[in-house]
N, C-alpha and C. Protein backbone atom coordinates (compact mmCIF):
# COMPACT_ATOMS: atom_id res chain seq x y z
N UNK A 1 -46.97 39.93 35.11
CA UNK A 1 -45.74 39.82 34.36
C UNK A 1 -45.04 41.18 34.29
N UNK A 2 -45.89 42.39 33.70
CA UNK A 2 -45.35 43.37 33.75
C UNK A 2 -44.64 43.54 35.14
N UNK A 3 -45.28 43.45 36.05
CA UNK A 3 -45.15 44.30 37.60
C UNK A 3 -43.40 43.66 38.20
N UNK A 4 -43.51 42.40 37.61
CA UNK A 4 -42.13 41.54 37.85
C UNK A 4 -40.98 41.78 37.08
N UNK A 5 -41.32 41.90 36.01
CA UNK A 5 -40.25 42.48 34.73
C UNK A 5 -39.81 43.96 35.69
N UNK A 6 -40.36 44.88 35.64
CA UNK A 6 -40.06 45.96 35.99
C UNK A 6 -39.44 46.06 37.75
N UNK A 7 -39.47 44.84 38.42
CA UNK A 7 -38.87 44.80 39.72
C UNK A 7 -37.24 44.62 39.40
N UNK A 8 -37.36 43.17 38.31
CA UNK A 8 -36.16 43.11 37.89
C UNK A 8 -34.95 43.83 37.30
N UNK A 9 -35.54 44.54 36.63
CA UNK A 9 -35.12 45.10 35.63
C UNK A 9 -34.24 46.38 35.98
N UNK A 10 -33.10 46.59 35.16
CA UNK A 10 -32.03 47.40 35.51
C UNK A 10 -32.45 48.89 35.21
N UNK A 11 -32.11 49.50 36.17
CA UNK A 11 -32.46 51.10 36.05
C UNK A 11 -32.18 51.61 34.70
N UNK A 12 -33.01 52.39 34.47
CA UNK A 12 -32.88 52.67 33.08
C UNK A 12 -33.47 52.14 31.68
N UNK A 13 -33.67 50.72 31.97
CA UNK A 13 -33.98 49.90 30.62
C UNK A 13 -35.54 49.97 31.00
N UNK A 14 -36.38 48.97 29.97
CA UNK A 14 -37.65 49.03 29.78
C UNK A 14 -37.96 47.63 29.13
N UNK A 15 -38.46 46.56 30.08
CA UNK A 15 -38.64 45.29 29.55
C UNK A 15 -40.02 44.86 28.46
N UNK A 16 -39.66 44.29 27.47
CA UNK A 16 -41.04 44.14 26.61
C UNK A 16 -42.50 44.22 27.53
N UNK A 17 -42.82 43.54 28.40
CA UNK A 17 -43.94 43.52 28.60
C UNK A 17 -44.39 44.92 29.39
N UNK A 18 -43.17 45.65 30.14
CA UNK A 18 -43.79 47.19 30.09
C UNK A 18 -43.78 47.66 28.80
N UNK A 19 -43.02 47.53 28.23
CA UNK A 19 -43.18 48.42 26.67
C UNK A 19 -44.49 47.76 26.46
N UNK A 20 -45.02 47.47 26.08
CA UNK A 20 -45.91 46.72 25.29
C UNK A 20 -47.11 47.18 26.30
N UNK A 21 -47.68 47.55 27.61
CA UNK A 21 -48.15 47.87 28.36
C UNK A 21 -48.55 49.51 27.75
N UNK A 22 -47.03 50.11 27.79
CA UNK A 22 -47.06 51.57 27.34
C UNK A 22 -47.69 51.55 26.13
N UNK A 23 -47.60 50.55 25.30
CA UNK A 23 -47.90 50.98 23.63
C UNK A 23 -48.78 50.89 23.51
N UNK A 24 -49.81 50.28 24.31
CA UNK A 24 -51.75 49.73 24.39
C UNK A 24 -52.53 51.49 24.71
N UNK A 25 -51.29 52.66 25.26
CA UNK A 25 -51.97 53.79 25.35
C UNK A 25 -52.08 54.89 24.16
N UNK A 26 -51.32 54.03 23.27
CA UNK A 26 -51.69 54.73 21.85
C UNK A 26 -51.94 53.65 21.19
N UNK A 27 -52.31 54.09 19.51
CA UNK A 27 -52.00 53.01 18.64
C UNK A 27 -50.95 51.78 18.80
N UNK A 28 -51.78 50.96 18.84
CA UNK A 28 -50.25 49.81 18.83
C UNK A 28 -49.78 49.59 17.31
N UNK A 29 -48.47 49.71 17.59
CA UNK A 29 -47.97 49.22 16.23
C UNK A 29 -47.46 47.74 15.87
N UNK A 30 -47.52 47.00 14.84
CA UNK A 30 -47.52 46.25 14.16
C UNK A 30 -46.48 45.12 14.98
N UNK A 31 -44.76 45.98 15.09
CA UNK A 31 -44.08 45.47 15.84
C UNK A 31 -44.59 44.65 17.33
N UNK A 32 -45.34 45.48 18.13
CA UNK A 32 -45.32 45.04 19.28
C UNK A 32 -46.59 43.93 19.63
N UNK A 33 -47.62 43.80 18.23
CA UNK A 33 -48.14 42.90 18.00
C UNK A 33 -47.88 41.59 17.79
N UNK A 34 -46.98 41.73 16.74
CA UNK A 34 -46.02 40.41 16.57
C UNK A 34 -45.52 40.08 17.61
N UNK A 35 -44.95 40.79 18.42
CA UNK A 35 -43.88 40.41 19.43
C UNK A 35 -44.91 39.82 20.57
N UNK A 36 -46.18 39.95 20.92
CA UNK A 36 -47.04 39.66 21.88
C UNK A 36 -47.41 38.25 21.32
N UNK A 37 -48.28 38.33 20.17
CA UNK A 37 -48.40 36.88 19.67
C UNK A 37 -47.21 36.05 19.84
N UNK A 38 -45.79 36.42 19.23
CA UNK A 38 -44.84 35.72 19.22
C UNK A 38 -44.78 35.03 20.52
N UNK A 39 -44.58 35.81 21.73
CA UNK A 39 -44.75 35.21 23.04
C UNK A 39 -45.92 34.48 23.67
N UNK A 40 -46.87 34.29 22.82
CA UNK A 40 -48.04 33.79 22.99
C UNK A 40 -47.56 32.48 22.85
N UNK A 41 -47.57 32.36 21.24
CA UNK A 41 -47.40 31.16 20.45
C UNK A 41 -45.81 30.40 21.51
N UNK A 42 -44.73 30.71 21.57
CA UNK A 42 -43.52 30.06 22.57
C UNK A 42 -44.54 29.74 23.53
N UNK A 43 -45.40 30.52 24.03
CA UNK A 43 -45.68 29.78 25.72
C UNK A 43 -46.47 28.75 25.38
N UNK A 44 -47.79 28.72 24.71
CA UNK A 44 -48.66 27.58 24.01
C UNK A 44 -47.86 26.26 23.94
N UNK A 45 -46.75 26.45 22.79
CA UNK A 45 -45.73 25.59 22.37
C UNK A 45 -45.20 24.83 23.39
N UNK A 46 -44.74 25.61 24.70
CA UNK A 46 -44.20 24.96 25.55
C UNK A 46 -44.72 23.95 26.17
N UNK A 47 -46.06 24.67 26.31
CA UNK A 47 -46.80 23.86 27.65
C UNK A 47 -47.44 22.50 26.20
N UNK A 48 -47.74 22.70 25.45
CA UNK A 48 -48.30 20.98 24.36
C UNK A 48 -46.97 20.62 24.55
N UNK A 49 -45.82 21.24 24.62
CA UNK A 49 -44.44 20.46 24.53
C UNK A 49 -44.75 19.41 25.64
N UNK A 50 -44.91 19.74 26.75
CA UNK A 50 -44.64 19.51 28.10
C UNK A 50 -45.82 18.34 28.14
N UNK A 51 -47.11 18.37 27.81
CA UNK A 51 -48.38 17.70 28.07
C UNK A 51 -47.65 16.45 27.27
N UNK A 52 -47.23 16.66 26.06
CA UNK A 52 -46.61 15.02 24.88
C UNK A 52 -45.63 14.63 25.70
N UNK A 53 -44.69 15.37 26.63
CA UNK A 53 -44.04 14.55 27.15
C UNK A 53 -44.26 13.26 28.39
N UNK A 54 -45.05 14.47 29.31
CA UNK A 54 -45.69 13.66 30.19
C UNK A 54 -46.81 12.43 29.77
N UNK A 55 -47.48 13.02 28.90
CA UNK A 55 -48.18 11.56 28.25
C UNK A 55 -47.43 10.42 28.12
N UNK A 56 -46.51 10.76 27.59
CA UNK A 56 -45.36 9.64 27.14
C UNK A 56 -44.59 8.97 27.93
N UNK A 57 -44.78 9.73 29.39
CA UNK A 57 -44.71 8.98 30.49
C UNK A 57 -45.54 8.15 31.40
N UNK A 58 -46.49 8.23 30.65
CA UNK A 58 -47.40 7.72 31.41
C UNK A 58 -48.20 8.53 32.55
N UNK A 59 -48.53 9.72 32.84
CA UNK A 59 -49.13 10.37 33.30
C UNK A 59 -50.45 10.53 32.61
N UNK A 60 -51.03 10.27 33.95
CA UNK A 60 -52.75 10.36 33.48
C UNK A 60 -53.03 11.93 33.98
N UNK A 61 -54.55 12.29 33.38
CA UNK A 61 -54.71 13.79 33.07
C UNK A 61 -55.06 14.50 34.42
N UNK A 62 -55.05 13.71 35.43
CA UNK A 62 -55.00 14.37 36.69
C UNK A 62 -53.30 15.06 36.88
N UNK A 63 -52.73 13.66 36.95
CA UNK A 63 -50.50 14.30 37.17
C UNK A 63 -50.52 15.38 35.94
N UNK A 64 -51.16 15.33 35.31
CA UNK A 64 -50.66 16.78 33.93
C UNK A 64 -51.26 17.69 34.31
N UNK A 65 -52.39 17.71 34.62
CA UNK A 65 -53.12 19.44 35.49
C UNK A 65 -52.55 19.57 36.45
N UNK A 66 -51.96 18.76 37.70
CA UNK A 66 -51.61 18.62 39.18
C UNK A 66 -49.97 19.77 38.56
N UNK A 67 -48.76 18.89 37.64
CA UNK A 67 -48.05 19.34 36.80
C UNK A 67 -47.91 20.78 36.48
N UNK A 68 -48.52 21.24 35.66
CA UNK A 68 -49.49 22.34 34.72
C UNK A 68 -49.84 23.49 35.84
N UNK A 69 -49.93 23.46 36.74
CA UNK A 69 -50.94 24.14 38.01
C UNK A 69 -49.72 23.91 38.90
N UNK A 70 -48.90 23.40 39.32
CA UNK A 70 -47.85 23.66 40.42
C UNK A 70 -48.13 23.14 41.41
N UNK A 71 -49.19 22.53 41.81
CA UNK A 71 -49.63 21.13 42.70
C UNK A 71 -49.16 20.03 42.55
C-alpha cells in the first residue's frame, strides 16, 4: 500500500500510509493510531458489506471467496 501511495502521489505531498510508515520510527502518536484502526474498521465494513450482499444473492461460499480473492 505504502509503495503505491507514494508512486502516485504528487511531488511534494506525503500520503497517510507513508506517514504512518514514518511514525512507527518513533513513538506513534495517538492520531495516527486512530487513523490506522479507522482504516481498518472502513475496510472490514466493506468487505461484511459486500459478503450480505452477495448472500442475498444467492451466492454460495465458494462465488464469495472466488469474489473476495479476484478469481
Amino acid at each position: 500500500n505504502a509503495v503505491i501511495s507514494t508512486l502516485i502521489s504528487e511531488a511534494g505531498s506525503t500520503t497517510f500510509p507513508v506517514a504512518l510508515l514514518g511514525a512507527t520510527r518513533s513513538t506513534i502518536k495517538p492520531f495516527w493510531g486512530v487513523g490506522a484502526i479507522s482504516l481498518f474498521v472502513v475496510t472490514m465494513a466493506s468487505l461484511w458489506f459486500l459478503v450480505v450482499i452477495l448472500r442475498r444473492g444467492g451466492a454460495s461460499a465458494g462465488n464469495i471467496a472466488a469474489t473476495l480473492t479476484g478469481n
